[in-house]
C-alpha atoms as a PDB file:
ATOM      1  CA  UNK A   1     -88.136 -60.272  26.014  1.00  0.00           C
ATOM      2  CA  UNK A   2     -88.471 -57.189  27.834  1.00  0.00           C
ATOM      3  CA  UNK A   3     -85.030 -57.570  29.443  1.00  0.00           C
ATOM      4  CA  UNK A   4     -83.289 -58.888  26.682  1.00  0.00           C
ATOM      5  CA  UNK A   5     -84.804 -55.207  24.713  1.00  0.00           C
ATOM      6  CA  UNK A   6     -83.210 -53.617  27.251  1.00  0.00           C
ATOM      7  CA  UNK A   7     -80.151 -54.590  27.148  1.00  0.00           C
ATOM      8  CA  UNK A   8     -80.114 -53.899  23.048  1.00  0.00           C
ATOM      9  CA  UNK A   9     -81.084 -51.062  23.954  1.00  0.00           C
ATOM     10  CA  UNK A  10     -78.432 -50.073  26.176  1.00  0.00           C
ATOM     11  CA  UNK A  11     -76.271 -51.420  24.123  1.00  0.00           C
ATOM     12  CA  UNK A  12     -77.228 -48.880  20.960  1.00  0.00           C
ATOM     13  CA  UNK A  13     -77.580 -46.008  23.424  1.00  0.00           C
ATOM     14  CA  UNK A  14     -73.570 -46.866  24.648  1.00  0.00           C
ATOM     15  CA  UNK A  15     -72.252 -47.250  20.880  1.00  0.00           C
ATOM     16  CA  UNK A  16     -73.974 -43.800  20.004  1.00  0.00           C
ATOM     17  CA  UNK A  17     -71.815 -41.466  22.743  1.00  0.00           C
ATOM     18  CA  UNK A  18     -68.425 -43.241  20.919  1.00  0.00           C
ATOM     19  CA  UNK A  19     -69.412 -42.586  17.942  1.00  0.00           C
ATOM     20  CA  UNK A  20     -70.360 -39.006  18.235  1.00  0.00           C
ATOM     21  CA  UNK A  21     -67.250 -38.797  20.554  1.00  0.00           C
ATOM     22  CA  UNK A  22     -64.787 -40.234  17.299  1.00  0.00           C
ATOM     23  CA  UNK A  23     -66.810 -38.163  15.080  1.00  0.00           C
ATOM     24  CA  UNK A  24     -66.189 -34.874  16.742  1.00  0.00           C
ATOM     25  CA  UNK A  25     -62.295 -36.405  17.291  1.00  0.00           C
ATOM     26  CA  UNK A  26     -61.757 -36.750  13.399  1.00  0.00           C
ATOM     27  CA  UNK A  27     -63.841 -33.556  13.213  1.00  0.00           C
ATOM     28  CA  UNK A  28     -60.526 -31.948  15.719  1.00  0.00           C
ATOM     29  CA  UNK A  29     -58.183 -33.423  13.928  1.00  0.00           C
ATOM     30  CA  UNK A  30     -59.022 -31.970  10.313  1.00  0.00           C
ATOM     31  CA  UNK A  31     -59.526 -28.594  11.557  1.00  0.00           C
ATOM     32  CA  UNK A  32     -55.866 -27.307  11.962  1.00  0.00           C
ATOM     33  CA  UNK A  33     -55.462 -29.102   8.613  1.00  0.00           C
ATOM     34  CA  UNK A  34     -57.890 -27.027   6.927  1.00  0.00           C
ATOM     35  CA  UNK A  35     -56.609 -23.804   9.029  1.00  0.00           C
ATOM     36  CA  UNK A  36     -52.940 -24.331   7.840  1.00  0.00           C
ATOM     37  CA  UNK A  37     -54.077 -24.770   3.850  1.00  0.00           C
ATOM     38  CA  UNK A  38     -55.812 -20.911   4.426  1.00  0.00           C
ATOM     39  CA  UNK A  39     -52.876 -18.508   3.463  1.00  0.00           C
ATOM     40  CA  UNK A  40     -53.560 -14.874   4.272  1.00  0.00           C
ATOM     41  CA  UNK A  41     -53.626 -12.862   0.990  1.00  0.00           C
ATOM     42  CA  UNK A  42     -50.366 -10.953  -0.218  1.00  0.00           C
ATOM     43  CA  UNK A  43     -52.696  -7.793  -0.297  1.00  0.00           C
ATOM     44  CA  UNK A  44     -52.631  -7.633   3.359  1.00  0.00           C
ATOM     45  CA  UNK A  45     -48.711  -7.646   3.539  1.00  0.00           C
ATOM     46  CA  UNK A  46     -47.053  -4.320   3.282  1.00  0.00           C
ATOM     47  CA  UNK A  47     -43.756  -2.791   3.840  1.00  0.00           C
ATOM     48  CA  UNK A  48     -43.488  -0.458   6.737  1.00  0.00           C
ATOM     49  CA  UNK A  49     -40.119   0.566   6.289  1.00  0.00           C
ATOM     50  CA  UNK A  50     -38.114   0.589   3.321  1.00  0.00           C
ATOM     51  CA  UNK A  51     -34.463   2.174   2.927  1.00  0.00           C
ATOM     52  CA  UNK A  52     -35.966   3.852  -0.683  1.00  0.00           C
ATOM     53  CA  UNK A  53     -37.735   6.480   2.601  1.00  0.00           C
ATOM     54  CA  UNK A  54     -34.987   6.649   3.823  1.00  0.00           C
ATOM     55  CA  UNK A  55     -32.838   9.718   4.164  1.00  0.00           C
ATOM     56  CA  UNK A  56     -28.990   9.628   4.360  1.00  0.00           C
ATOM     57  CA  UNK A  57     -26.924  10.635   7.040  1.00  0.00           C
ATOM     58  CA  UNK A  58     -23.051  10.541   6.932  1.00  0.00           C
ATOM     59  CA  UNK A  59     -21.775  10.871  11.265  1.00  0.00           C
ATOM     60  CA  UNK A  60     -18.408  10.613  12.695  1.00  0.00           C
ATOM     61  CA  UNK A  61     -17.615   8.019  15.262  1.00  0.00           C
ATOM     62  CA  UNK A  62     -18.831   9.866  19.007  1.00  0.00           C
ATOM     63  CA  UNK A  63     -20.613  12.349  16.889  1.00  0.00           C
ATOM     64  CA  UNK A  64     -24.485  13.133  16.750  1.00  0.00           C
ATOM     65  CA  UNK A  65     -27.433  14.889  15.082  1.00  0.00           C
ATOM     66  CA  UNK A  66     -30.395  16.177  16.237  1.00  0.00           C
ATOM     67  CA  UNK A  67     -33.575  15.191  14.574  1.00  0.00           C
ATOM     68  CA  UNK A  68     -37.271  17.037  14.596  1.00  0.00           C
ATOM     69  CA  UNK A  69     -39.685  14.460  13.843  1.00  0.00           C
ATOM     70  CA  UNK A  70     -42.852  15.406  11.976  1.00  0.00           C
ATOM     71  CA  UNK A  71     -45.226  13.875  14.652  1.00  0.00           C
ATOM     72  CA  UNK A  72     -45.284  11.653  18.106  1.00  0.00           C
ATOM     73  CA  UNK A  73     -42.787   8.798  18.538  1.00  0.00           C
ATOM     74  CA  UNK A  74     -43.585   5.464  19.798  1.00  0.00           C
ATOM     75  CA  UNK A  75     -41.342   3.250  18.549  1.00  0.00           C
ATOM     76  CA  UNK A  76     -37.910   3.647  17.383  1.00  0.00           C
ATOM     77  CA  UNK A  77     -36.054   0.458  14.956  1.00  0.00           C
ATOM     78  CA  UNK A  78     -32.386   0.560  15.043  1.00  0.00           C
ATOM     79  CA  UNK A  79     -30.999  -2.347  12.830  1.00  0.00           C
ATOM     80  CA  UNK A  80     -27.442  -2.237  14.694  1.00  0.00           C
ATOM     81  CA  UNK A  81     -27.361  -0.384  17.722  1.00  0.00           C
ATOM     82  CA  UNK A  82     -23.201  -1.076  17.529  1.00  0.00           C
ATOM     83  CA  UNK A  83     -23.135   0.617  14.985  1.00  0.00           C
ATOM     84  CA  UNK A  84     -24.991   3.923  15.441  1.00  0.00           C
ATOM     85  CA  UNK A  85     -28.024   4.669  18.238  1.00  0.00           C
ATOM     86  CA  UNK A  86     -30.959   6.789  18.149  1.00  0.00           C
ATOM     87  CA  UNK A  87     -32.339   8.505  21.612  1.00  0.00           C
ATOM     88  CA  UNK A  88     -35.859  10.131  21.821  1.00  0.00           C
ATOM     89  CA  UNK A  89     -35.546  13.301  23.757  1.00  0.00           C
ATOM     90  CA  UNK A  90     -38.291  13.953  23.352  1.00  0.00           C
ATOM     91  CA  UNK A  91     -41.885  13.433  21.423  1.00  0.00           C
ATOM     92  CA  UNK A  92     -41.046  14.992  18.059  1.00  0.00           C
ATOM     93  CA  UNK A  93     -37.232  15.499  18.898  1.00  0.00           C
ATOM     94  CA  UNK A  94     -34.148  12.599  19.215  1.00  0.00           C
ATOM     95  CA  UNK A  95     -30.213  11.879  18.897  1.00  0.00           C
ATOM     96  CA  UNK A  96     -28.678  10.220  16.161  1.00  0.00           C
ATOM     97  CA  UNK A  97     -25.158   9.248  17.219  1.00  0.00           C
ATOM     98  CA  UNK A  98     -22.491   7.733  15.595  1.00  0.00           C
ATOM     99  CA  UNK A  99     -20.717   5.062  17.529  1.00  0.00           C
ATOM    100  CA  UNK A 100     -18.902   2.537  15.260  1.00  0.00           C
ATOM    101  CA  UNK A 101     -17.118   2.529  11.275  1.00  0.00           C
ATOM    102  CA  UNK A 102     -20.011   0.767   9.335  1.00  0.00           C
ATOM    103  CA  UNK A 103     -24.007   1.692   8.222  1.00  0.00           C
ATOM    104  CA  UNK A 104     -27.051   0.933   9.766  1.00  0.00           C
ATOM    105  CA  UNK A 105     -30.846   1.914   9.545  1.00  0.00           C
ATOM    106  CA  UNK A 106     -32.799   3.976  11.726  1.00  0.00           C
ATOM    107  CA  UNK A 107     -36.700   3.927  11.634  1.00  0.00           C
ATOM    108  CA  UNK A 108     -39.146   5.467  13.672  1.00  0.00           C
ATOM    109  CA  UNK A 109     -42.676   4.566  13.794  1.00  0.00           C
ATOM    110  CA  UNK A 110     -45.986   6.499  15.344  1.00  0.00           C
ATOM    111  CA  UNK A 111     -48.496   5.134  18.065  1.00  0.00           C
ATOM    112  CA  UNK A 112     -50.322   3.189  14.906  1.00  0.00           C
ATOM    113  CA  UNK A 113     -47.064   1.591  13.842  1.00  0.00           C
ATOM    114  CA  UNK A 114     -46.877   3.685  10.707  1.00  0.00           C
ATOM    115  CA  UNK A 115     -43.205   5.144   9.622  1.00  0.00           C
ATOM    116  CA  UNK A 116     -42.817   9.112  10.219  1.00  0.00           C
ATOM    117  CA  UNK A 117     -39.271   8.975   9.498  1.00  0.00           C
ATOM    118  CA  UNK A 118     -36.108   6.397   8.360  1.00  0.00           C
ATOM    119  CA  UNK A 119     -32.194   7.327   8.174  1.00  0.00           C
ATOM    120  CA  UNK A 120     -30.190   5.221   6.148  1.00  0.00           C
ATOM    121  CA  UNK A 121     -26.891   5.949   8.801  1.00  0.00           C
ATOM    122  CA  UNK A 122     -22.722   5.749   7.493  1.00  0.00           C
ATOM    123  CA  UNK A 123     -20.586   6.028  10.595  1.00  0.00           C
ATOM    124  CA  UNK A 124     -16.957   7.474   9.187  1.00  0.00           C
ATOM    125  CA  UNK A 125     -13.932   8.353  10.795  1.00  0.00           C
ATOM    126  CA  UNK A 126     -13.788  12.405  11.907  1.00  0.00           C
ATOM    127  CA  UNK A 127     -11.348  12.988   9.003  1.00  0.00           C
ATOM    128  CA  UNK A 128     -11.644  17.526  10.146  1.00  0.00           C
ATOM    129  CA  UNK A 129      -8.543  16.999  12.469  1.00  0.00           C
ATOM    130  CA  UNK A 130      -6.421  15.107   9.650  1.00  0.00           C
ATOM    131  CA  UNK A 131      -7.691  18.056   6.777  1.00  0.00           C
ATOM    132  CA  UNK A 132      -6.211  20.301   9.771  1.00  0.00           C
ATOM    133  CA  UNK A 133      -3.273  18.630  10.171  1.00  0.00           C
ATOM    134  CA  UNK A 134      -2.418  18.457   5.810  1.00  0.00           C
ATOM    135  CA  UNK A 135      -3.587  22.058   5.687  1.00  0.00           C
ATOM    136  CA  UNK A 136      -0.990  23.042   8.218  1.00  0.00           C
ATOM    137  CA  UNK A 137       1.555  20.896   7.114  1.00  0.00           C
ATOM    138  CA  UNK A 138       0.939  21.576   2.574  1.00  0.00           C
ATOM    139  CA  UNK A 139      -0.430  24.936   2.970  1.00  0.00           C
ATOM    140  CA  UNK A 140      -0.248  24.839  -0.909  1.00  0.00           C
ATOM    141  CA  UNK A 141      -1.423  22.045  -2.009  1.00  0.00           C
ATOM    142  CA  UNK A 142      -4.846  20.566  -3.162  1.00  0.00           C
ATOM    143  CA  UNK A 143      -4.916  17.927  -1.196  1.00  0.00           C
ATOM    144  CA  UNK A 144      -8.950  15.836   0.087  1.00  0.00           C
ATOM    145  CA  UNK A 145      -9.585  13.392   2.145  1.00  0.00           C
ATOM    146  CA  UNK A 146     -12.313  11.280   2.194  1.00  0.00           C
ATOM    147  CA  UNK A 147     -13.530   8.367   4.411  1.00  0.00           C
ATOM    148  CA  UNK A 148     -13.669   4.993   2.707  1.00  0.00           C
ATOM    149  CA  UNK A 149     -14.708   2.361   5.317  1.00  0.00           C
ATOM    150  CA  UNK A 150     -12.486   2.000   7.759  1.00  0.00           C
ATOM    151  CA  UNK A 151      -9.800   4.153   6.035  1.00  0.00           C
ATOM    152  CA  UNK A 152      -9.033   7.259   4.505  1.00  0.00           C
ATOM    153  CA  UNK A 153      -8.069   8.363   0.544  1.00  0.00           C
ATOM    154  CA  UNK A 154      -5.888  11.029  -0.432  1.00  0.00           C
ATOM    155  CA  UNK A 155      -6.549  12.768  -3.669  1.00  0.00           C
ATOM    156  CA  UNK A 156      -5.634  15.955  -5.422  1.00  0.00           C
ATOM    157  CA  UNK A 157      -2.345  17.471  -6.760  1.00  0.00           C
ATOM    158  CA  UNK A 158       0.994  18.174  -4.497  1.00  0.00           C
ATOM    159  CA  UNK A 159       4.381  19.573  -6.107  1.00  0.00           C
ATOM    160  CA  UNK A 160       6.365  16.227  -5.649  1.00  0.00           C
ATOM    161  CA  UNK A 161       6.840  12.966  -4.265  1.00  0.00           C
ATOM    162  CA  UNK A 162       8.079  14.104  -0.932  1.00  0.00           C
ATOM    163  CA  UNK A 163       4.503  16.270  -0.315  1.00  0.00           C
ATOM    164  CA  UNK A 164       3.046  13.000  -1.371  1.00  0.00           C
ATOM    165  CA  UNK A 165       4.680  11.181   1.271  1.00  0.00           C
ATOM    166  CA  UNK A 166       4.178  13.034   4.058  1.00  0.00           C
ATOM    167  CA  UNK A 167       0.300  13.650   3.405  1.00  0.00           C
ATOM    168  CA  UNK A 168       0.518   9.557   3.535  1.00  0.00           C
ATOM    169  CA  UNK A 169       2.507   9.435   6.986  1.00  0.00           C
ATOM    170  CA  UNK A 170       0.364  11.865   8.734  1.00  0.00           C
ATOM    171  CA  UNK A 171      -2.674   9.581   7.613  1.00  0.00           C
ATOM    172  CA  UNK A 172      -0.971   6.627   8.711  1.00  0.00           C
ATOM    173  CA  UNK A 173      -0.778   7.652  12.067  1.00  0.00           C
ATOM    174  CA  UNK A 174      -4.531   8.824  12.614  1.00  0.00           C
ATOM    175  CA  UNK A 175      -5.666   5.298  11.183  1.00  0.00           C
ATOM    176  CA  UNK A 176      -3.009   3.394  12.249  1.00  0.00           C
ATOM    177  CA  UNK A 177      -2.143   1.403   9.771  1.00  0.00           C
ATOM    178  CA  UNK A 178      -0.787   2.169   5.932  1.00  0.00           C
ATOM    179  CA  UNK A 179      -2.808  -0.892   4.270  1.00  0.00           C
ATOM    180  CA  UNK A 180      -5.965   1.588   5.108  1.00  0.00           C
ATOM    181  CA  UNK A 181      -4.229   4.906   3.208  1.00  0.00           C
ATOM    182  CA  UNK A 182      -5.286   4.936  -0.281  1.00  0.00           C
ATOM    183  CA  UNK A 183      -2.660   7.511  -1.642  1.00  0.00           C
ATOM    184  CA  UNK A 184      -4.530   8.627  -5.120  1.00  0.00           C
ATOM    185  CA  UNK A 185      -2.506  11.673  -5.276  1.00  0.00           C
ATOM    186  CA  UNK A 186      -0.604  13.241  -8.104  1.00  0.00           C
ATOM    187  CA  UNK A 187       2.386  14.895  -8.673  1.00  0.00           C
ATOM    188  CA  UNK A 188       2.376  17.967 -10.822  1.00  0.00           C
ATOM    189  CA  UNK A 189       4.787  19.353 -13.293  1.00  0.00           C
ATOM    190  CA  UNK A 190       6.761  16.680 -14.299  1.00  0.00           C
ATOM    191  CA  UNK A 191       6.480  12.730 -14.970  1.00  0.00           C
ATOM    192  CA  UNK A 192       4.072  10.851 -12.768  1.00  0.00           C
ATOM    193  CA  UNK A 193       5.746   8.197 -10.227  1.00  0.00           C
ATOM    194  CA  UNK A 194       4.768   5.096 -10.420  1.00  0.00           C
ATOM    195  CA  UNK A 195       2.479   4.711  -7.247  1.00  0.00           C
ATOM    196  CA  UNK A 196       1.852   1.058  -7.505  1.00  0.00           C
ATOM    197  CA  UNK A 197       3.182  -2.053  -8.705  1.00  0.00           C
ATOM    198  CA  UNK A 198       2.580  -5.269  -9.450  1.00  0.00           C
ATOM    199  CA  UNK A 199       3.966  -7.935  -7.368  1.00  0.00           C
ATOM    200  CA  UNK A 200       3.940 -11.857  -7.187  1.00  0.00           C
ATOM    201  CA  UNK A 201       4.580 -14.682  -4.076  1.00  0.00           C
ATOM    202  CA  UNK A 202       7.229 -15.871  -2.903  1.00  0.00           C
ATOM    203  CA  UNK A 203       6.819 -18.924  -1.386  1.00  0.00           C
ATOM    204  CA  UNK A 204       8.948 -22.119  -0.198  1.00  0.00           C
ATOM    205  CA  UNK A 205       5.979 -24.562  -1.477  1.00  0.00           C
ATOM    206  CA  UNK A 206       7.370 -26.161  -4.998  1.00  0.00           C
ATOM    207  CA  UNK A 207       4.482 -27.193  -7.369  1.00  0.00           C
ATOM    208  CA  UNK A 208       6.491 -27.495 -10.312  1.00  0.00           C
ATOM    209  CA  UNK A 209       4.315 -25.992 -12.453  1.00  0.00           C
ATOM    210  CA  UNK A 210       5.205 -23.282 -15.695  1.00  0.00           C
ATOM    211  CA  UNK A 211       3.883 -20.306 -13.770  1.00  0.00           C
ATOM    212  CA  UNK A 212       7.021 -21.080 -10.930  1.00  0.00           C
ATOM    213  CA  UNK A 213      10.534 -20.087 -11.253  1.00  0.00           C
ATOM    214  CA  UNK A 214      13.273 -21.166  -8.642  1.00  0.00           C
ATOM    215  CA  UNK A 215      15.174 -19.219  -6.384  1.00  0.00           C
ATOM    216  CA  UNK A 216      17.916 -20.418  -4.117  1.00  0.00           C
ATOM    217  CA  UNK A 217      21.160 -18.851  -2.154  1.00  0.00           C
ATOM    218  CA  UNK A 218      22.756 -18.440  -5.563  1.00  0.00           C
ATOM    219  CA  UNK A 219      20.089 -15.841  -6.528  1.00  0.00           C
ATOM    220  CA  UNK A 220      20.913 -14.251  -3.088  1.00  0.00           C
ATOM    221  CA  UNK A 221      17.439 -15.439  -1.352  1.00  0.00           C
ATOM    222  CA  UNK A 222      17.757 -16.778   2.421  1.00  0.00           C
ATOM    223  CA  UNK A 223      16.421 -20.367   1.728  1.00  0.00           C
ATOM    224  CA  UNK A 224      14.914 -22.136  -1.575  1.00  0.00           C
ATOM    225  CA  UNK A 225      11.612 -20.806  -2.601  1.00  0.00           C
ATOM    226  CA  UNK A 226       9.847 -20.151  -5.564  1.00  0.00           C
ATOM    227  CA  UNK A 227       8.371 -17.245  -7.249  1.00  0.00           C
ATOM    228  CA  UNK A 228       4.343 -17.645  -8.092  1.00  0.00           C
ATOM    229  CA  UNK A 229       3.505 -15.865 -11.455  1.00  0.00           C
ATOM    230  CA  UNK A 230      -0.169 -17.190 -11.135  1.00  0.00           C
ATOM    231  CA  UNK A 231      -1.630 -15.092  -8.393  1.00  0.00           C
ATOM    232  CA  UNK A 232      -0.239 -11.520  -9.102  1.00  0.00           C
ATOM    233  CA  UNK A 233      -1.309  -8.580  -6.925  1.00  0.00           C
ATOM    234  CA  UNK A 234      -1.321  -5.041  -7.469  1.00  0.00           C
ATOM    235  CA  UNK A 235      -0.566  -2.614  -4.780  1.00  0.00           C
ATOM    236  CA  UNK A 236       0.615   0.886  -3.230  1.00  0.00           C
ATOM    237  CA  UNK A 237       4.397   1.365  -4.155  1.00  0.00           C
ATOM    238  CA  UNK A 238       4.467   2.797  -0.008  1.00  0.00           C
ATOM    239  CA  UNK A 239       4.154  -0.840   0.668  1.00  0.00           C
ATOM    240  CA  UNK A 240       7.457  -1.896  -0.156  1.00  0.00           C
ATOM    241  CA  UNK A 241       9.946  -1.408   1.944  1.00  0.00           C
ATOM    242  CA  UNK A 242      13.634  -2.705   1.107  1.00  0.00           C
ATOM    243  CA  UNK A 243      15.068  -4.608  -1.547  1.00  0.00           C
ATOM    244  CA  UNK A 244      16.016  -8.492  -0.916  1.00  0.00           C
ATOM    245  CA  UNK A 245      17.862  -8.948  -3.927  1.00  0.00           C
ATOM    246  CA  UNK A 246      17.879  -8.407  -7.980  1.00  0.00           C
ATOM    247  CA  UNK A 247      17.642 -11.031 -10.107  1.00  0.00           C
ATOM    248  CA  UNK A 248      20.556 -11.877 -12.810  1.00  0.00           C
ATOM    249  CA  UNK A 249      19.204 -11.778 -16.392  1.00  0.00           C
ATOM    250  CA  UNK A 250      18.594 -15.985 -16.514  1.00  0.00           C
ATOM    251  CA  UNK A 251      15.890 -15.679 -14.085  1.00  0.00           C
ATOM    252  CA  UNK A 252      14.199 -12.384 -15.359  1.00  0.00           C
ATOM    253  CA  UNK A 253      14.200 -14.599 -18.848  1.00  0.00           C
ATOM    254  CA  UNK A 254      12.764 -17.304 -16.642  1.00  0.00           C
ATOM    255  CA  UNK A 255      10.249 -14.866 -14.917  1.00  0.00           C
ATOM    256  CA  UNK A 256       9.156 -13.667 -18.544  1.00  0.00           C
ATOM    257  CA  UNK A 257       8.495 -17.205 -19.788  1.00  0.00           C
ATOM    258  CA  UNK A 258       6.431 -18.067 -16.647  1.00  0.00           C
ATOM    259  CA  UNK A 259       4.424 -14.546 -16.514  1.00  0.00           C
ATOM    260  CA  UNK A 260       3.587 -15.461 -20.330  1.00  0.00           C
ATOM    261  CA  UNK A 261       2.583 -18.665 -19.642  1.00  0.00           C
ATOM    262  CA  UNK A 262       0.235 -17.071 -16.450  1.00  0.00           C
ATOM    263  CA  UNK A 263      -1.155 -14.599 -18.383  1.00  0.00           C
ATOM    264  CA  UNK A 264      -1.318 -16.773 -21.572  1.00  0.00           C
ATOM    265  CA  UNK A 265       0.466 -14.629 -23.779  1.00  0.00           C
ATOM    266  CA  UNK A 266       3.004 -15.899 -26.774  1.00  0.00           C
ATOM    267  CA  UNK A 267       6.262 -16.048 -25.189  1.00  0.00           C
ATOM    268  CA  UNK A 268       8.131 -15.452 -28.839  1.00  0.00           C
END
């Protein structure tokens, strides 16, 4: 009897360690459960830089600025260092300078991780050389430049359309391209030019649809194509460059009908 107690015995004492060892297993298991359903309060989330601190800075591409910082640096944030860069000279004192057309953010943060100072950056084209250059060339004339993105706009007065066009050439060649010269200038004294038109496709695809009218080598046009009244475009009259061919007065009547029918106006 005292042998066969032992062995229930043993055998209670064996169960007991698995037990407690499953208990403390589903005990494990729960506990990241339970961890992940605890969300940290919104109260202890907080902004630590926030382009409404920010202070604007317009540079020009290979330009910089000099910055005194209220107190120590420790960390400096630059949201795209292609853009523009920042380099601590020193404690209180760093560069901001401009190396790319675009904007950017610039934040610096003390040894506690708090803000001290934020630059909401614009990197523009150095438009003083081209102001220079229309100065020398219109002594007379009103006319501004100003940076928009990559290119530049010309505003103000000039005496006629000849002034007009060579403020636009002498832009074109410091961007490099006339798609990026917005010429907003006027022309005092006398009737405005028209300085942009509207203009349609041309295109060799045939939907045979209302807002089409066919061309072919009668009308003068290279090859058969069709004219596209339903995706008109307005534009700089500098665009244009030369004249294919004019239209007889059938097709203008036919252009009218479809340009009605684009623009859903009565064609009577």
């Amino acid at each position: 009897m005292i042998a066969q107690g032992n062995r229930i015995m043993e055998t209670r004492l064996s169960i007991a360690p698995v037990l407690g060892a499953a208990m403390l297993a589903i005990a494990a298991a729960g506990a990241p459960a339970a961890a992940a359903s605890i969300e940290p309060p919104l109260s202890h989330v907080r902004t630590a830089a926030a382009d409404a601190t920010s202070r604007f800075v317009a540079l020009g591409i290979g330009k910089s600025m000099v910055v005194d910082l209220p107190s120590d640096v420790k960390d400096v944030l630059v949201s795209n260092p292609a853009i523009a860069n920042a380099v601590v000279r020193s404690a209180r004192r760093a560069y901001l300078i401009g190396v790319a057309i675009g904007q950017t953010n610039i934040y610096f943060f003390d040894a506690d991780g708090r803000q001290i100072a934020g630059f909401d950056i614009a990197v523009k084209r150095d438009l003083n050389g081209l102001r220079d250059a229309l100065k020398q060339l219109l002594p007379d004339e009103d006319v501004k430049v100003e940076g928009v993105n990559d290119g530049v706009m010309l505003s103000g007065s000039v005496a006629n359309a000849a002034e007009s066009q060579q403020a636009v050439d002498v832009a074109t060649r410091l961007v490099g391209d006339i798609s990026k010269v917005v010429n907003a200038l006027t022309i005092r004294g006398r009737d405005q030019i028209m300085l942009k038109v509207t203009v349609a496709e041309v295109s060799t695809v045939v939907r045979a649809i209302p807002t089409e009218v066919s061309l072919g080598r009668s009308d003068g046009m290279p090859k058969a194509c069709v004219i596209n009244t339903d995706n008109l475009v307005t534009i700089a009259k500098t665009y244009l460059e030369s004249k294919i061919v004019s239209l007889r007065e059938a097709r203008i009547a036919e252009l009218d009908a479809a340009l009605a029918f684009s623009l859903g106006l009565d064609s009577d």
